[in-house]
Protein backbone atom coordinates (compact mmCIF):
# COMPACT_ATOMS: atom_id res chain seq x y z
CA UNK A 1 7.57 3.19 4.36
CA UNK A 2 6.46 0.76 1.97
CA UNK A 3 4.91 1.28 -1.48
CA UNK A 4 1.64 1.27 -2.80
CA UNK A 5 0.74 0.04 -5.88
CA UNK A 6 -2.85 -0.41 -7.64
CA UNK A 7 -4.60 -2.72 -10.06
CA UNK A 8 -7.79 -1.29 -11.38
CA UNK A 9 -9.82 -2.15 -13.99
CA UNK A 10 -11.52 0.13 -16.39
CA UNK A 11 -15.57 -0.70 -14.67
CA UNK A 12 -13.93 -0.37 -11.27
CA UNK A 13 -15.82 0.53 -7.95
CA UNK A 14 -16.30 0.00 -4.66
CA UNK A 15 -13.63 1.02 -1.94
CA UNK A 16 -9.66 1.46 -3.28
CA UNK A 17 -8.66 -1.16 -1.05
CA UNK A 18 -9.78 -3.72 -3.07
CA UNK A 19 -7.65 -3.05 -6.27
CA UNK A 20 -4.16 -2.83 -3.60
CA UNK A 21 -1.60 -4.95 -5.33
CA UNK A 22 2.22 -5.63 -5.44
CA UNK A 23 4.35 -3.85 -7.47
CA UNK A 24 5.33 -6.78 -9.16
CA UNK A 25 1.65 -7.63 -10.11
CA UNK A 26 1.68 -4.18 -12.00
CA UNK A 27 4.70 -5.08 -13.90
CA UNK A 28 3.54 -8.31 -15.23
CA UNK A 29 0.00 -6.90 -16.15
CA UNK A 30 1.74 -3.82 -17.86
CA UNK A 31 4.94 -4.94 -19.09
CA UNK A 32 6.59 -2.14 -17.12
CA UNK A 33 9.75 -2.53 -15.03
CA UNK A 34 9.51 -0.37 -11.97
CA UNK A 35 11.99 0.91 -9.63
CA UNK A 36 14.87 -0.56 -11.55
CA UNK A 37 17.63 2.11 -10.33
CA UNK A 38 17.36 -0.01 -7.07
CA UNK A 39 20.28 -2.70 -6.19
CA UNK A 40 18.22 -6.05 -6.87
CA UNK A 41 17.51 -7.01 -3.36
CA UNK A 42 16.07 -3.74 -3.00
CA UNK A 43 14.10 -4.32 -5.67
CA UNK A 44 12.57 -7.53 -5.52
CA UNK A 45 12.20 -6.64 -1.50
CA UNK A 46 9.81 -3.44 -2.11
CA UNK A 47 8.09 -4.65 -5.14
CA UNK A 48 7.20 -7.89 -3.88
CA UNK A 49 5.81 -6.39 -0.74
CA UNK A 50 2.15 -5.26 -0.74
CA UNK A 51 1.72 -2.12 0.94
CA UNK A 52 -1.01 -0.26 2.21
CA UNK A 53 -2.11 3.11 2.19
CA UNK A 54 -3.68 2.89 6.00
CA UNK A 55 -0.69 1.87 7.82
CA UNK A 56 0.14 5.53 9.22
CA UNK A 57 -3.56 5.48 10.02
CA UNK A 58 -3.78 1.99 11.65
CA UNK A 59 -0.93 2.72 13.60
CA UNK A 60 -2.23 6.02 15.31
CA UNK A 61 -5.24 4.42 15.89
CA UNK A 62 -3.65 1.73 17.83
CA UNK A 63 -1.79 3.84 19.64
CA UNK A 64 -4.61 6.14 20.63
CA UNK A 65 -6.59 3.66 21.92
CA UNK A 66 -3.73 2.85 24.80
CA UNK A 67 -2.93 6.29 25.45
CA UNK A 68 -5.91 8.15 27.67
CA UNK A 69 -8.95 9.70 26.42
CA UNK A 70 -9.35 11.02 22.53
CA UNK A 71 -11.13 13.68 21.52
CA UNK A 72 -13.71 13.97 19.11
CA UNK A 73 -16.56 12.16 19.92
CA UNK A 74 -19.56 14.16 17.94
């Protein structure tokens, strides 16, 4: 699991995915020092890192389309 983090400005619109950021683009917009209970490696590892809310999604997707038939159609 990876974490999310979001940079949005106030006129923002258009899809979420967009405004996905590091966590470490947060902190130097806002000042803000986030997840600091974490040894440093830690740290700089997950806030560095630019998750994404979709992985869970992506992933089931790709392994649906391997499996045999889904359901659903419509």
């Amino acid at each position: 699991m990876l974490p999310v983090a979001f940079l949005l400005p106030m006129n923002a619109s258009g899809s979420i995915e967009r405004y996905v950021c590091s966590i470490d683009k947060v902190e130097g917009a806002t000042g803000l020092d986030f997840l600091r209970e974490l040894p440093d490696g830690a740290e700089n590892e997950l806030e560095s890192t630019q998750g994404t809310i979709w992985q869970k999604k992506q992933a089931e997707t790709t392994s649906s389309k391997g499996g045999g038939g889904g359901g659903g159609g419509g």
